[in-house]
Protein backbone atom coordinates (compact mmCIF):
# COMPACT_ATOMS: atom_id res chain seq x y z
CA UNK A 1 -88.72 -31.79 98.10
CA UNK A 2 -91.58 -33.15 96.17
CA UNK A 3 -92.39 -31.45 92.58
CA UNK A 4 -93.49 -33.28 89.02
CA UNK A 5 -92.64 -32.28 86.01
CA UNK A 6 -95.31 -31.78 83.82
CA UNK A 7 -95.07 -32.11 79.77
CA UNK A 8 -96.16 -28.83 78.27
CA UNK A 9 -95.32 -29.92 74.96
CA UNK A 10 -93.29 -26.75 74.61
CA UNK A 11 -89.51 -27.09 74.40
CA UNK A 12 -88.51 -23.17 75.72
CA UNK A 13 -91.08 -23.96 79.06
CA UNK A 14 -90.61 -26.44 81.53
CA UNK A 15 -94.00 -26.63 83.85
CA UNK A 16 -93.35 -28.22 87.64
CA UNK A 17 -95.69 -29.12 89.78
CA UNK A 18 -95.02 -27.69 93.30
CA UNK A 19 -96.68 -28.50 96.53
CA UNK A 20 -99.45 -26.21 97.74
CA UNK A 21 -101.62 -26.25 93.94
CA UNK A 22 -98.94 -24.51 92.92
CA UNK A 23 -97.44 -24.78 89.17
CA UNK A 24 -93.76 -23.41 88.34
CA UNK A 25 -93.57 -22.43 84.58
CA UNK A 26 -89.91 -22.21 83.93
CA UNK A 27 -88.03 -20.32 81.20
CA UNK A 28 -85.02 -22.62 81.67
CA UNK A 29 -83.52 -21.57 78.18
CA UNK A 30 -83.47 -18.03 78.80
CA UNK A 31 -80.46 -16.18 80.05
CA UNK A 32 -82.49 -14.99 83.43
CA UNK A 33 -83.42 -18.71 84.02
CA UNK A 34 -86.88 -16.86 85.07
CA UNK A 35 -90.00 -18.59 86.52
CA UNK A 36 -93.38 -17.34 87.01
CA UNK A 37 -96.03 -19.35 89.33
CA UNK A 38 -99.54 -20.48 88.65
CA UNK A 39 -101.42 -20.71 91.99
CA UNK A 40 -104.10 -23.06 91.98
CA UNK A 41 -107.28 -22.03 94.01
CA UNK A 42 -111.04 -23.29 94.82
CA UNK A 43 -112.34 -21.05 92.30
CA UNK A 44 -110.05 -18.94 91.03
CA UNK A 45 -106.46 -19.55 89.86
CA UNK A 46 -103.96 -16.48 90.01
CA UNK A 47 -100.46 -16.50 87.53
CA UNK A 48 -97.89 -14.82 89.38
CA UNK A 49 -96.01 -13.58 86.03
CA UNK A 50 -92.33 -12.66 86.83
CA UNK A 51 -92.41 -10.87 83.01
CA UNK A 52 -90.21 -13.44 81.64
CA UNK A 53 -87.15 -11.07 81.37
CA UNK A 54 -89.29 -9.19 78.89
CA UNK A 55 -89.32 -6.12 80.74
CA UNK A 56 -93.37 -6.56 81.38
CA UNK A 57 -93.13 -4.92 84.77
CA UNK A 58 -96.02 -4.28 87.05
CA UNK A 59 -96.56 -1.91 89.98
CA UNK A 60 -98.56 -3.00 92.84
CA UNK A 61 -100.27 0.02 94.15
CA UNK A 62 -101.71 -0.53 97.68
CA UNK A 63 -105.34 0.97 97.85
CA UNK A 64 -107.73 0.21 100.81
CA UNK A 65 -110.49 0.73 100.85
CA UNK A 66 -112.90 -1.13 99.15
CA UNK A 67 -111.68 -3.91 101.36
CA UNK A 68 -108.25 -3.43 103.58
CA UNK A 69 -106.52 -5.58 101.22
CA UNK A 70 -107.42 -4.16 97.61
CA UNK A 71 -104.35 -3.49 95.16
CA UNK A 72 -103.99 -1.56 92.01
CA UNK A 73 -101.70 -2.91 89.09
CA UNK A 74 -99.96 -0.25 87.24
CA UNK A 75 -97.97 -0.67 83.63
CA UNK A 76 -96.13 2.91 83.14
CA UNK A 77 -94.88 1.48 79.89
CA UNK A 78 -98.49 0.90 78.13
CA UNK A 79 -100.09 3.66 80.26
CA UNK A 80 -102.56 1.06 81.97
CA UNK A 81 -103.74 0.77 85.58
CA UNK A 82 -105.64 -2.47 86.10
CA UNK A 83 -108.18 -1.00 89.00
CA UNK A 84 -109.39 -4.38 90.94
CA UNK A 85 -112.28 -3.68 92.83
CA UNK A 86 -110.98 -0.57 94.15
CA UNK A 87 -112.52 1.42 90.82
CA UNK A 88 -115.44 0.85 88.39
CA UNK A 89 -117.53 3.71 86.89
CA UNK A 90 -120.58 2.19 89.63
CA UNK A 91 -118.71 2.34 92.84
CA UNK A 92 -118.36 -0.89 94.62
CA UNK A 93 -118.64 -0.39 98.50
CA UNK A 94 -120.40 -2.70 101.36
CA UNK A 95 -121.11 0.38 103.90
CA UNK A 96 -123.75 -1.08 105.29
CA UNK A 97 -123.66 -4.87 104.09
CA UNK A 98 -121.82 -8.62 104.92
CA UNK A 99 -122.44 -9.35 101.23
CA UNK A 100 -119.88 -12.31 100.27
CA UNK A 101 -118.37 -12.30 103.42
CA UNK A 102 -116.30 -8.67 102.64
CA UNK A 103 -116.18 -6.81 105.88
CA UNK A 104 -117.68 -2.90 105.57
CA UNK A 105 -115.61 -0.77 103.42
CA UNK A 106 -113.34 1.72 105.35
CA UNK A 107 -115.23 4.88 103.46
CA UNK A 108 -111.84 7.36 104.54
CA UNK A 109 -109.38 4.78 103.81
CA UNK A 110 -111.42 4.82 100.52
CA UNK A 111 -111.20 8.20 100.05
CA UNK A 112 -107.46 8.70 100.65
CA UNK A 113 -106.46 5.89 98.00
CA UNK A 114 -108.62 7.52 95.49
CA UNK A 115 -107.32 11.03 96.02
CA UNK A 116 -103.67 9.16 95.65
CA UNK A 117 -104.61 6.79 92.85
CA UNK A 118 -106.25 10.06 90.77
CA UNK A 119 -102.52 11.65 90.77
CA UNK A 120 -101.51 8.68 88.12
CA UNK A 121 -104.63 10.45 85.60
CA UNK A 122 -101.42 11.89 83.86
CA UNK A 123 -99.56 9.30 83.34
CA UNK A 124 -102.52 6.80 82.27
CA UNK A 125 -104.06 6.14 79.10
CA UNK A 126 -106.60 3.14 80.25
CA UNK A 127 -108.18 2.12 83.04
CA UNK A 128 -109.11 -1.59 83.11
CA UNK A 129 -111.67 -2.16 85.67
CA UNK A 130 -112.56 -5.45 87.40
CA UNK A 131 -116.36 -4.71 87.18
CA UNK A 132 -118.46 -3.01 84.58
CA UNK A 133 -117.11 -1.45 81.43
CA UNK A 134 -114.03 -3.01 80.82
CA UNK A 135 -112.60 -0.17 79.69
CA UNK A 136 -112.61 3.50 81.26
CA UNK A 137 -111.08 6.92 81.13
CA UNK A 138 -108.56 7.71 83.78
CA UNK A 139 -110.59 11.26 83.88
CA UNK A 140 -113.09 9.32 85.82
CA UNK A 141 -110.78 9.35 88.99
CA UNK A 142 -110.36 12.48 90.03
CA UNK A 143 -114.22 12.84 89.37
CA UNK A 144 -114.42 9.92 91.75
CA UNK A 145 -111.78 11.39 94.24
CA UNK A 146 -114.13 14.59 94.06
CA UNK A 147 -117.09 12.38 95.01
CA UNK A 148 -115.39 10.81 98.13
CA UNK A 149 -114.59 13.86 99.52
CA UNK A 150 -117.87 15.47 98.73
CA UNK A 151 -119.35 12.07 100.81
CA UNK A 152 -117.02 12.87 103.73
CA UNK A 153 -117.35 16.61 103.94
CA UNK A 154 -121.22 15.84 103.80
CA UNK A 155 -121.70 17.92 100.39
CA UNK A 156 -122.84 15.03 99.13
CA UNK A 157 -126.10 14.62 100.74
CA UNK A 158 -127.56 11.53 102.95
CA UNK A 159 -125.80 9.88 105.68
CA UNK A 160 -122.80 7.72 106.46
């Protein structure tokens, strides 16, 4: 199988590169012999961080919505939930637009995973956002479960 192996300069990480744009960074010292991955992509680039035996352990919370395939990432240990597009204090939903390409937000798929994602207010300290402030109370989501429902019970006003 074809990989390179690239010099980090670093003697605790060995760095591959893996077919696909794909980069292994390699902890080949450490007990765990753990990897993560650093996906390569037209714009963006994504590091698929394992959490190096370090305990750094994310939750991925499945939250539609916004678009069918939006996630959550949740850190119980630091009290953090990274909120993707799902969540920003100015909503982010294409109702009634093809802007970038994004189909039309699901507005009661929406709903539900903000009703479900305002249960972890408890539990969270910060909310980092993927738009706007980049820092927010976790308060704000039940306010913003409250105004999803008001929007589909039609207390809210307007149409859908």
């Amino acid at each position: 199988m074809k990989q390179e192996i690239i010099d980090s300069g670093n003697e605790w990480f060995d760095v591959i590169k893996l077919p696909g744009n794909v980069y292994a960074i390699v902890e080949e010292g450490h007990i765990q012999n753990v990897r993560s991955f650093l996906i390569i992509g037209s714009k963006n680039a994504l590091l698929f961080d394992t959490g190096m035996g370090i305990g750094n352990i994310k939750e991925v919370l499945y939250t539609p919505g916004h678009s069918e395939d939006s996630i959550m990432l949740l850190d119980r240990g630091n009290r953090i939930l990274f909120t993707g597009d799902t969540f920003s204090e100015w909503m982010i939903a294409f109702f009634d637009s093809q802007m970038y390409g994004f189909g039309l937000s699901n507005i009661k798929n929406y709903t539900k995973s903000m009703k479900e994602i305002s249960r972890y207010v408890a539990d969270l300290e910060y909310l980092y956002p993927s738009h706007g402030k980049p820092l927010s109370s976790p308060e704000v989501l039940i306010k913003a479960a409250r105004a999803f429902e008001n929007v589909i019970s039609g207390k809210a006003g307007g149409s859908i």
